[in-house]
Protein backbone atom coordinates (compact mmCIF):
# COMPACT_ATOMS: atom_id res chain seq x y z
CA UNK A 1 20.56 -39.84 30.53
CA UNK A 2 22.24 -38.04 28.06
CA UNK A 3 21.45 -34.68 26.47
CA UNK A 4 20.45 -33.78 23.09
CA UNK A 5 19.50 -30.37 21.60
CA UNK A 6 18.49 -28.85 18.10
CA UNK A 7 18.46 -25.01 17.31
CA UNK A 8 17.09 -23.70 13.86
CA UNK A 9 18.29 -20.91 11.94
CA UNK A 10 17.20 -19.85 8.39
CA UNK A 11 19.51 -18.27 5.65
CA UNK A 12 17.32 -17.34 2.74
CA UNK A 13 15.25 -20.10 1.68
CA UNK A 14 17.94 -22.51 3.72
CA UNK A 15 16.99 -23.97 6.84
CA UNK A 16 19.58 -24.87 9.16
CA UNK A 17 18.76 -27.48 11.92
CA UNK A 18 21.76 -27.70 14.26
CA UNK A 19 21.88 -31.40 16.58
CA UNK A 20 24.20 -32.03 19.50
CA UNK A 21 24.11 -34.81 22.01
CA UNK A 22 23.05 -37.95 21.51
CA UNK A 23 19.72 -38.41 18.73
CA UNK A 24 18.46 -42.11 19.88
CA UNK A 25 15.16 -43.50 20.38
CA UNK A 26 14.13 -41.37 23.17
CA UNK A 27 15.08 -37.43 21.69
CA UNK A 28 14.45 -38.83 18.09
CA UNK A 29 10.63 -37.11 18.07
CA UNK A 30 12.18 -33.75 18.74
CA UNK A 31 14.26 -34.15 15.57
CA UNK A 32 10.93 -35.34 13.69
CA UNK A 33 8.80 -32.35 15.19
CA UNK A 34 11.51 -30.14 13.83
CA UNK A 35 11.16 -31.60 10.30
CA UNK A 36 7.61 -31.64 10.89
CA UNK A 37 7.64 -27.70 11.55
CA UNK A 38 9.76 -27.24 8.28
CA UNK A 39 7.75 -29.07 6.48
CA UNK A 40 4.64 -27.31 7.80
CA UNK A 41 6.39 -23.89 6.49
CA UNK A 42 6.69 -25.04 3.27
CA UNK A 43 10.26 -24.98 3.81
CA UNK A 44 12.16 -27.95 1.87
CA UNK A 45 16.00 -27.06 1.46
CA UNK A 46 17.48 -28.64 4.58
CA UNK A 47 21.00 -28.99 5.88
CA UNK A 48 21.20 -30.80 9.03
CA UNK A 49 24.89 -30.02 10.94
CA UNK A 50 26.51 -32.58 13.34
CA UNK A 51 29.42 -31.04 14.69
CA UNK A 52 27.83 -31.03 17.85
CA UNK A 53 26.22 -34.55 17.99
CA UNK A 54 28.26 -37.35 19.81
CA UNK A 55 25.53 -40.56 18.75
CA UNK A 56 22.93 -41.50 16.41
CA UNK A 57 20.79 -44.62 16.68
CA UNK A 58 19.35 -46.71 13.86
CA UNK A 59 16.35 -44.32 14.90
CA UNK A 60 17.84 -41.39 14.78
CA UNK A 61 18.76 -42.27 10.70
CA UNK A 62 15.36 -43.80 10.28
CA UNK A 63 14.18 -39.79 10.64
CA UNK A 64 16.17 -38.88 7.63
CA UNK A 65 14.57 -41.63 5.66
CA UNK A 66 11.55 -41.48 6.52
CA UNK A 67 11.89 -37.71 5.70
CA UNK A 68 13.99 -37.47 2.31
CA UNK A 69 11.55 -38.70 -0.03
CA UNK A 70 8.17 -36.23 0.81
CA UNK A 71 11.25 -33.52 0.37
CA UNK A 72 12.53 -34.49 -2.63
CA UNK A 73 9.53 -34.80 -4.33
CA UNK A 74 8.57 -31.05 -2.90
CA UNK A 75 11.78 -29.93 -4.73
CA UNK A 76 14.22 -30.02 -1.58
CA UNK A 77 16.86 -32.16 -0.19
CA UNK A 78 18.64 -32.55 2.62
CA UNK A 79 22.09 -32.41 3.17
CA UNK A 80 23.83 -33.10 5.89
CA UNK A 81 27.09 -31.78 6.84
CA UNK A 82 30.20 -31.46 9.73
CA UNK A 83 29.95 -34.95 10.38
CA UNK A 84 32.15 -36.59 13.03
CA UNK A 85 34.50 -39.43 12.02
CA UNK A 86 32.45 -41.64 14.58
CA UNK A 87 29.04 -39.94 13.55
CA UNK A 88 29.99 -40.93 9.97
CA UNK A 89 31.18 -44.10 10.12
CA UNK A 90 27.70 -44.84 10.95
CA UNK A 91 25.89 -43.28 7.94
CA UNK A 92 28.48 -44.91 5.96
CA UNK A 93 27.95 -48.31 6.79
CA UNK A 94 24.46 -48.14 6.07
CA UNK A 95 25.09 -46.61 2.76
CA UNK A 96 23.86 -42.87 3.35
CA UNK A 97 26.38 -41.25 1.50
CA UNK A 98 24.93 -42.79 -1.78
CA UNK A 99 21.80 -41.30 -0.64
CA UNK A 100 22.44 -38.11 1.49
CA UNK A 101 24.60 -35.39 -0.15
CA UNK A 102 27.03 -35.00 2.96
CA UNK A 103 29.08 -31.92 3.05
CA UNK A 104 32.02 -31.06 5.10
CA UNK A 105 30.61 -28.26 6.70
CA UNK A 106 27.67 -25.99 6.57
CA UNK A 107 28.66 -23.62 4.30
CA UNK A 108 29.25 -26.02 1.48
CA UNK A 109 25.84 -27.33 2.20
CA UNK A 110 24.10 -24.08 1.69
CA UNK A 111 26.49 -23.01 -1.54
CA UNK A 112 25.07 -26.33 -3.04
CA UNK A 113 21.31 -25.30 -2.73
CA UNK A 114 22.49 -21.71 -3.82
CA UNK A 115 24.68 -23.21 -6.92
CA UNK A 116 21.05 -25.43 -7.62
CA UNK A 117 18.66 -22.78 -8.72
C-alpha cells in the first residue's frame, strides 16, 4: 500500500495543507477531515501544495470540488500550488485550471490571498 501524509501550517489568515504520497480512494477522507477541520475554524483561504504528492485519483479531485464552492461562497478559495508535471497533467485534463487558481509554488499562492484584501 502506498503512503500518503498531510501536515498543516497557518501563515496569518492562510492555511497551508501540505499532501505527499499518493491521495486515492482509500487516504482521500484524511484530506476531507482536514478541510473539514478548516472549515470548522472558520478558516477559508486555502492553498493546498503538491510537491510532495506522487498520485491523485478521480477521488482525490472530487475533494476539491466538492469543497470549492461552500469556500467560495464563505469568501475563500483555494489554490493549489507546486504541482508535478504528472500531478498536473491530471487536473488539466479535467479542466481544473479554469477552475482552481494553480500557482507555481506556495509563496505565490499566499501573495495572491495577501494581494486580495
Amino acid at each position: 500500500m502506498s503512503g500518503f501524509d498531510i501536515s498543516r501550517s497557518d501563515k496569518n489568515e492562510v492555511s497551508v495543507l501540505h499532501l505527499s504520497g499518493f491521495l486515492d480512494a482509500h487516504t482521500v477522507n484524511r484530506f476531507e477531515n482536514a478541510l473539514q477541520d478548516l472549515l470548522k475554524e472558520d478558516r477559508y483561504k486555502i492553498t493546498v501544495n503538491l510537491k510532495d504528492l506522487d498520485y491523485i485519483s478521480s477521488a482525490g479531485l472530487g475533494v476539491f470540488m466538492g469543497f470549492i464552492e461552500e469556500i467560495r461562497e464563505k469568501g475563500g478559495d483555494i489554490k493549489i500550488s507546486n504541482l508535478s508535471p504528472k500531478v498536473y497533467k491530471v487536473f488539466d485534463l479535467l479542466g481544473f485550471p479554469a477552475l482552481f487558481d494553480i500557482c507555481e509554488d506556495e509563496q505565490e499562492a499566499l501573495n495572491k490571498f495577501n494581494s486580495a484584501q
